[in-house]
Each structure stands twice: as C-alpha cells, then as structure tokens.
C-alpha atoms as a PDB file:
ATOM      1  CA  UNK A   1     161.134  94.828  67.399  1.00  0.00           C
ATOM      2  CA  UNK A   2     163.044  93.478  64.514  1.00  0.00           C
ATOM      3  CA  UNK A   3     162.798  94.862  61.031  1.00  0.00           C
ATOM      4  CA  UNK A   4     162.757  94.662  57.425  1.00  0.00           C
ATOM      5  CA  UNK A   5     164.386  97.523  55.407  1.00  0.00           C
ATOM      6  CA  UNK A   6     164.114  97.441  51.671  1.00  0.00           C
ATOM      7  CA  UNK A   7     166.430  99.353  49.301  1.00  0.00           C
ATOM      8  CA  UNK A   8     166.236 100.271  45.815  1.00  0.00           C
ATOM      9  CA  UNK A   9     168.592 101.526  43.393  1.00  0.00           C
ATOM     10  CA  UNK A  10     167.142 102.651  40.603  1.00  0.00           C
ATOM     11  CA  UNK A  11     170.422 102.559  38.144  1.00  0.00           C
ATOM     12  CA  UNK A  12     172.619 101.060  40.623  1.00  0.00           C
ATOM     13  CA  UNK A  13     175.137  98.459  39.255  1.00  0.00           C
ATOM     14  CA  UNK A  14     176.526  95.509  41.103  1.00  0.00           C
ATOM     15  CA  UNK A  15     179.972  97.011  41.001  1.00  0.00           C
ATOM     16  CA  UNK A  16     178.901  99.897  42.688  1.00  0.00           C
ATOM     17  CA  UNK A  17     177.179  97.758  45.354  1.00  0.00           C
ATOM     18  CA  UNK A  18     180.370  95.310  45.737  1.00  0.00           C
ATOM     19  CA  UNK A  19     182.751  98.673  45.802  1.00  0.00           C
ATOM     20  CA  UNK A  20     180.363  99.404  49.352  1.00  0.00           C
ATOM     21  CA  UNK A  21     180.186  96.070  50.421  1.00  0.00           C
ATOM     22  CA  UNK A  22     183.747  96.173  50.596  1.00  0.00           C
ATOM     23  CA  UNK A  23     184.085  99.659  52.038  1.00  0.00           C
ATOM     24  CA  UNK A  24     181.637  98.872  54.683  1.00  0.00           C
ATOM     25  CA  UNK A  25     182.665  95.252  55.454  1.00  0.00           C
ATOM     26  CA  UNK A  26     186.237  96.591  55.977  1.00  0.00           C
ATOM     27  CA  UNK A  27     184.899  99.067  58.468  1.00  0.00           C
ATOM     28  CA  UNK A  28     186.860  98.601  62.248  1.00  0.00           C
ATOM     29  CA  UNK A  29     182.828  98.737  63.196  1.00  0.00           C
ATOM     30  CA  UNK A  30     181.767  95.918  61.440  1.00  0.00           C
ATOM     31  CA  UNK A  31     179.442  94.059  62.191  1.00  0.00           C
ATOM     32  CA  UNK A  32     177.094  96.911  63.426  1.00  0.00           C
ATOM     33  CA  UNK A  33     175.141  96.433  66.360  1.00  0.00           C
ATOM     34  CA  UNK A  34     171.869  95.203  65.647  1.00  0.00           C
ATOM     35  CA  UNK A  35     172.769  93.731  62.250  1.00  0.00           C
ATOM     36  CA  UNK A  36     170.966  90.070  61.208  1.00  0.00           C
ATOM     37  CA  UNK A  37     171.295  89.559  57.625  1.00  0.00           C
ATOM     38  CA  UNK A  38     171.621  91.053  54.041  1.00  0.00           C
ATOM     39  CA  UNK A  39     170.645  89.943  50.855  1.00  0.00           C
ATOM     40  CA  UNK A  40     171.346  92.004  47.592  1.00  0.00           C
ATOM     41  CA  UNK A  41     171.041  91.336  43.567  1.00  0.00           C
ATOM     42  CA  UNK A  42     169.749  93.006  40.728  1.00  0.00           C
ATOM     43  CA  UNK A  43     166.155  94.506  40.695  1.00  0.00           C
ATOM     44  CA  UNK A  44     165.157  93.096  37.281  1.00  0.00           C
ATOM     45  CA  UNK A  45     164.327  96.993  35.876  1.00  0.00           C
ATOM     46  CA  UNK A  46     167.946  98.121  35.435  1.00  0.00           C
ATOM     47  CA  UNK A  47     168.980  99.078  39.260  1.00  0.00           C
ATOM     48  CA  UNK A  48     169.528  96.920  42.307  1.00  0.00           C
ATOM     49  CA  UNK A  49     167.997  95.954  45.504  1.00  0.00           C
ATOM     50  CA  UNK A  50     169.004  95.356  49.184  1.00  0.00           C
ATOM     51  CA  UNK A  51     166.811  93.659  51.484  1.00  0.00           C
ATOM     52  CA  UNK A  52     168.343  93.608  55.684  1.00  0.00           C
ATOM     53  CA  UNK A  53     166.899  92.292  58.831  1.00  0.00           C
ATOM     54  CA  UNK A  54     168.039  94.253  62.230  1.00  0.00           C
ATOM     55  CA  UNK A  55     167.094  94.000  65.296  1.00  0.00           C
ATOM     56  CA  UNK A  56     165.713  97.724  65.561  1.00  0.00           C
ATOM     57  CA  UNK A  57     164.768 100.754  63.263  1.00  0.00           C
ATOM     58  CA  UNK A  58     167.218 102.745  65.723  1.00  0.00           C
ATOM     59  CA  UNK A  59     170.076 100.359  64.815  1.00  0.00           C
ATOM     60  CA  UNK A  60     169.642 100.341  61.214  1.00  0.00           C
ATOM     61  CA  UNK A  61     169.574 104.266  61.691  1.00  0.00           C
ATOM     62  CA  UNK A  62     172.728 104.250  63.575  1.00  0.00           C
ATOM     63  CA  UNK A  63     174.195 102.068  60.777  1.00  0.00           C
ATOM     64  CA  UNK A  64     173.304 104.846  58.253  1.00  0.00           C
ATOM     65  CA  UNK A  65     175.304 107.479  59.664  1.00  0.00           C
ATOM     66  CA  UNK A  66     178.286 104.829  59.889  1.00  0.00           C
ATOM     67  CA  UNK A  67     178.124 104.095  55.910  1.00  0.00           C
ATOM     68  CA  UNK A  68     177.274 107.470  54.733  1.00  0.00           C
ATOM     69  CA  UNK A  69     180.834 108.717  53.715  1.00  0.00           C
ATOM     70  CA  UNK A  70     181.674 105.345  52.721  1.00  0.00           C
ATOM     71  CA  UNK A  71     178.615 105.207  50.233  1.00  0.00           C
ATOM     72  CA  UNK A  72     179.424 108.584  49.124  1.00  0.00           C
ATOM     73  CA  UNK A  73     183.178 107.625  48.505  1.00  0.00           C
ATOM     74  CA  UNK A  74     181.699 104.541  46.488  1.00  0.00           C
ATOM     75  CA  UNK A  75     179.205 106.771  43.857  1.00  0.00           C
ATOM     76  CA  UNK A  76     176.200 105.091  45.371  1.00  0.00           C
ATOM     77  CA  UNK A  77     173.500 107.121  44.482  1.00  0.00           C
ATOM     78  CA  UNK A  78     171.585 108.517  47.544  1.00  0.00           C
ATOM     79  CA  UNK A  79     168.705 106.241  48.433  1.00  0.00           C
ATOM     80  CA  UNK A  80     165.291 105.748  50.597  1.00  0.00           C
ATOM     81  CA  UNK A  81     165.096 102.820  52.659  1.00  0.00           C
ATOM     82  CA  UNK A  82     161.811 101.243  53.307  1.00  0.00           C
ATOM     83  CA  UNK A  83     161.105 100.226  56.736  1.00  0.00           C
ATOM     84  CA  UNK A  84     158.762  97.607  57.799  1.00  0.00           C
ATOM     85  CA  UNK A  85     158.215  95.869  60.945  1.00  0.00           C
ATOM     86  CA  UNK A  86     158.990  92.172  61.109  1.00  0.00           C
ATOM     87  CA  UNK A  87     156.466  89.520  62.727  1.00  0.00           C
ATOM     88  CA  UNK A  88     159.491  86.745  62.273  1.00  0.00           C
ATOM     89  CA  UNK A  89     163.218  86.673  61.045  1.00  0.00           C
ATOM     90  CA  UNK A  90     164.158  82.925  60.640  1.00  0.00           C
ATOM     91  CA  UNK A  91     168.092  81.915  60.083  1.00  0.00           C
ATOM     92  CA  UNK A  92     168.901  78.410  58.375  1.00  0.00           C
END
C-alpha cells in the first residue's frame, strides 16, 4: 500500500534542506527502493515541510536509516514523520 509521509521542520531553513537534498541525492543508493515523489518548500510559520509518496511504510523506513548520518552531517534538526495511507498517487 502506497503512502503519504508528511514532515515538518519547525525552524528548518531551505539551506539546510538543499545541504540534504544534496547529501542524499549524491548517495551511491539513490533512488531508494520504493521512492515515488518529493515535494518540499517553506511551511509558512518559520520552518519547512516535506511531503513524499512511497510505495510502502517499510520502504520509507528503510530510507530513514539510509539518510540518518547524512541528515545529521547536514544540522537537520531531528524530526517526526507523519504517515498516512494513500487511496491514490497520480504522476503527470
């Protein structure tokens, strides 16, 4: 079952998010498995927020571990996804 996980970062700046990006897009891993889409910009309170699609809550889990030193290496402040199942994920 696909899903929806929602990120905020209360505080977070968009040059700590494009520092990670970078870090994590440079991975040899990248693209994870299970990876559909991101979509990221500022929150409109100060922080930022990062909305994904993935094929399963295992995957996106798996993808955590992957990006933890890397988000640690960046100063991204430690975070709490929400989780959400998703009826439909439609690409253009």
């Amino acid at each position: 079952m696909a899903v929806i996980v929602t990120v905020e970062i209360p505080g977070g700046t968009q040059e700590q998010y494009e520092e990670s990006t970078a870090l994590i897009t440079g991975a040899e891993w990248w693209p994870p498995q299970g990876f559909i889409a991101h979509a990221a910009g500022p929150d409109g309170t100060g922080g930022w927020r990062i909305v994904d699609f993935w094929d399963s809550e295992d995957d996106f889990l798996a993808f955590v571990e992957k990006t933890r030193p890397l988000l640690d290496r960046s100063g991204m402040p430690s975070i709490l996804p929400k989780v959400q199942e998703a009826v439909n994920v439609v690409l253009k």
